[in-house]
Protein backbone atom coordinates (compact mmCIF):
# COMPACT_ATOMS: atom_id res chain seq x y z
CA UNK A 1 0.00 0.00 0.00
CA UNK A 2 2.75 2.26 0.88
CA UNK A 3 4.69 1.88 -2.11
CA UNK A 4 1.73 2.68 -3.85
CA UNK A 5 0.72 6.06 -2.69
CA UNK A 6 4.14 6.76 -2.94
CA UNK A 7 4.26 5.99 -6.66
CA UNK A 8 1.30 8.00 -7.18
CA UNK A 9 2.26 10.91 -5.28
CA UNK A 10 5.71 11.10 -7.09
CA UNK A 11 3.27 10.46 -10.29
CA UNK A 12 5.58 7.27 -11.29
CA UNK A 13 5.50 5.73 -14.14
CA UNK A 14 4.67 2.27 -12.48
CA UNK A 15 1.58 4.02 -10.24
CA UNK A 16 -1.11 1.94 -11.88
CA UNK A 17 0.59 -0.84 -11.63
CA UNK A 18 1.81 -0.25 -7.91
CA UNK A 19 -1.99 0.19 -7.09
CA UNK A 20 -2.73 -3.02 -8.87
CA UNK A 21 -0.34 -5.18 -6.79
CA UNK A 22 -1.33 -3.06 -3.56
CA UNK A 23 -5.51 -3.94 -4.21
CA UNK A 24 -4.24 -7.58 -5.68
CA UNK A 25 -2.50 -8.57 -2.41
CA UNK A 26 -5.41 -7.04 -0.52
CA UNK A 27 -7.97 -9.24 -2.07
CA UNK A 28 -6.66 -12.39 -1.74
CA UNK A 29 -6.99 -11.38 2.25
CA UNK A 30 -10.36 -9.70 1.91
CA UNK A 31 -8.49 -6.54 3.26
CA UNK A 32 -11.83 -3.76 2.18
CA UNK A 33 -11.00 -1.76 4.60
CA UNK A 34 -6.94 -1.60 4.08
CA UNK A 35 -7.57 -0.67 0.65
CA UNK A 36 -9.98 2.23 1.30
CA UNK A 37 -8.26 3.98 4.11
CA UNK A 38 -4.89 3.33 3.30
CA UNK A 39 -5.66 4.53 -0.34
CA UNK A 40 -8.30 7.34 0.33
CA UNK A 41 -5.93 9.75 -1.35
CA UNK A 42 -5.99 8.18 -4.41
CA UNK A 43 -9.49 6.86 -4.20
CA UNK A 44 -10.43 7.55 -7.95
CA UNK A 45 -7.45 5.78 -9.51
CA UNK A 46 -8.57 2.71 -7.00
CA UNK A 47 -12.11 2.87 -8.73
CA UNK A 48 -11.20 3.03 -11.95
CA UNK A 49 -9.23 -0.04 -12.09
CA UNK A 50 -12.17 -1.79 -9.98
CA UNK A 51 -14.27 -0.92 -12.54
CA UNK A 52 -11.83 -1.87 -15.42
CA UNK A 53 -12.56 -4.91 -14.56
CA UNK A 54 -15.20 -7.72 -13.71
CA UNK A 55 -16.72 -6.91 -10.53
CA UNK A 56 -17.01 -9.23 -7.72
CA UNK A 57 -18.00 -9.01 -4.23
CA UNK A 58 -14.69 -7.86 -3.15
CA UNK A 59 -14.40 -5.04 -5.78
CA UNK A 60 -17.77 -4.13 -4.84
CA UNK A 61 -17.41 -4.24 -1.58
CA UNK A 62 -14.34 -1.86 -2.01
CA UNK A 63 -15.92 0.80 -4.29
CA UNK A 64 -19.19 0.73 -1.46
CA UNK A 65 -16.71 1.40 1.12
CA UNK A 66 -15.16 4.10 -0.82
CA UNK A 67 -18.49 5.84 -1.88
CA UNK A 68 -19.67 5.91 1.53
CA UNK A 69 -16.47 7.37 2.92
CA UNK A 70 -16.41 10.61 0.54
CA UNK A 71 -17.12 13.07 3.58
CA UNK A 72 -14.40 15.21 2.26
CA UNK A 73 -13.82 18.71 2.46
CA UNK A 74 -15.96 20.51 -0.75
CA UNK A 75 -15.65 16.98 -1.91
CA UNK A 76 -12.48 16.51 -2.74
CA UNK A 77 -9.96 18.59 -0.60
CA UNK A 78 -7.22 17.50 1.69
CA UNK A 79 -8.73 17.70 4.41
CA UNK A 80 -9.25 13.25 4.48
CA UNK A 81 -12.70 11.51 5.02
CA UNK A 82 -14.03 11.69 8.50
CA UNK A 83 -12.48 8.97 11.21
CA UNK A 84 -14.96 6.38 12.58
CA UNK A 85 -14.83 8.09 15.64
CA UNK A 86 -15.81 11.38 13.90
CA UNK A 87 -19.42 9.56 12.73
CA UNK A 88 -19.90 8.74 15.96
CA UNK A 89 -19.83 12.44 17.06
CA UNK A 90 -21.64 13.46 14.33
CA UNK A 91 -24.51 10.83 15.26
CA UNK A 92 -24.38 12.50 18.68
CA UNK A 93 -24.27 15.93 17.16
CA UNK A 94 -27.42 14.96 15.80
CA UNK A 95 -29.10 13.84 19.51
CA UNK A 96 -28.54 17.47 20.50
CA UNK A 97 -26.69 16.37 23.82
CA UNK A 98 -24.04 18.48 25.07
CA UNK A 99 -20.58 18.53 24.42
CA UNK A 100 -20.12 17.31 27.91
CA UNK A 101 -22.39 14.60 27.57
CA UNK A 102 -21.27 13.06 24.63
CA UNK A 103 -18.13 12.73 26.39
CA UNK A 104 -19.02 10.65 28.63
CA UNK A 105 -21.26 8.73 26.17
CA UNK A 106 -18.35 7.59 24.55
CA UNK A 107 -15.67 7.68 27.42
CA UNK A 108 -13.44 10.73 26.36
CA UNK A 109 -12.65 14.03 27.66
CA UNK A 110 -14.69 16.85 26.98
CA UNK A 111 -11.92 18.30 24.77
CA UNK A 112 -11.14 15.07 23.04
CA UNK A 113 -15.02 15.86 21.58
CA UNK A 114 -14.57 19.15 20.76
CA UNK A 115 -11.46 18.43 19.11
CA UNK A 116 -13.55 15.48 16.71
CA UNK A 117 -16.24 18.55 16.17
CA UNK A 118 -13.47 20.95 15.32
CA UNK A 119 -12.17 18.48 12.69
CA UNK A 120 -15.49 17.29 11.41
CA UNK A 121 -16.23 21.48 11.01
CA UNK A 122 -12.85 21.75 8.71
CA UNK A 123 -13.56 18.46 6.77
CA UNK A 124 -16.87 19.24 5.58
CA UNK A 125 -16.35 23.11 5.26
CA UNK A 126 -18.82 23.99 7.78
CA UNK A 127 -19.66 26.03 11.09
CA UNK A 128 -22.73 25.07 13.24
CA UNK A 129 -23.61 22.42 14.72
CA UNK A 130 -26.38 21.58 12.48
CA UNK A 131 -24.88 21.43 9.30
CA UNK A 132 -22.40 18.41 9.42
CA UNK A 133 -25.35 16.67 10.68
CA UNK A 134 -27.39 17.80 7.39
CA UNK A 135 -24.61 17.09 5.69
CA UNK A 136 -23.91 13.63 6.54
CA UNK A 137 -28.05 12.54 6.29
CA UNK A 138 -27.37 13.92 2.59
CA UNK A 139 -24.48 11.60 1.68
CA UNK A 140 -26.54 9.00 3.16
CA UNK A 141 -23.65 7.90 6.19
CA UNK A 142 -26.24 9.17 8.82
């Protein structure tokens, strides 16, 4: 995997072909979610030679995983998909508890949550509470 997002962030000649071997040596362990979070970054390339080819359970598997995982900044940006930990805060964003109550809903500090919520605010390119909430009901994740 790591020689692969190395190849395609030096834009190697041998990318495709480094992804190949990466997703190849993934499948024959099932590894779904290896593939989509170690290769977020280069998430298109990954579908397009899923879907160069005939698609099984694994591939499909793989593309659902990296559909459902697009909660990127406008999209697209740097910013990464959000953590599993981040849906979970957004879920609880959505219950309208406190910040102090989520916290101990899922055993962390009160500044460990607001430190998800700032993140989850930069990734999707918003600023109230309600909106990453709307947001992820939209994409379908929530």
């Amino acid at each position: 995997m790591l020689a692969a997002r190395i190849a395609c962030g030096r834009e190697s000649d041998d990318a495709v072909a480094q992804l190949t071997t990466a997703i190849e040596t993934a499948k024959v362990e099932r590894f779904v979610v290896a593939v989509t979070d170690d290769l977020m970054n280069v998430r298109s390339r990954v579908a397009q030679i899923l879907r160069s080819r005939h698609i099984g359970t694994y591939e499909q598997a793989v593309l659902d995983r990296l559909e459902s995982h697009l909660l990127l900044k406008a999209y697209g940006g740097e910013a990464g998909p959000l953590s599993d930990r981040e849906l979970t805060v957004v879920r609880y964003l959505a219950s309208r508890l406190t910040m102090r109550e989520i916290s101990a809903e899922i055993f962390v500090s009160t500044n460990t949550v607001k430190t998800h919520v700032k993140w989850i605010y930069q990734k999707l390119g918003v600023s109230s509470r309600t909106e990453p909430v709307a947001e992820a009901r939209r994409l379908g994740v929530l």
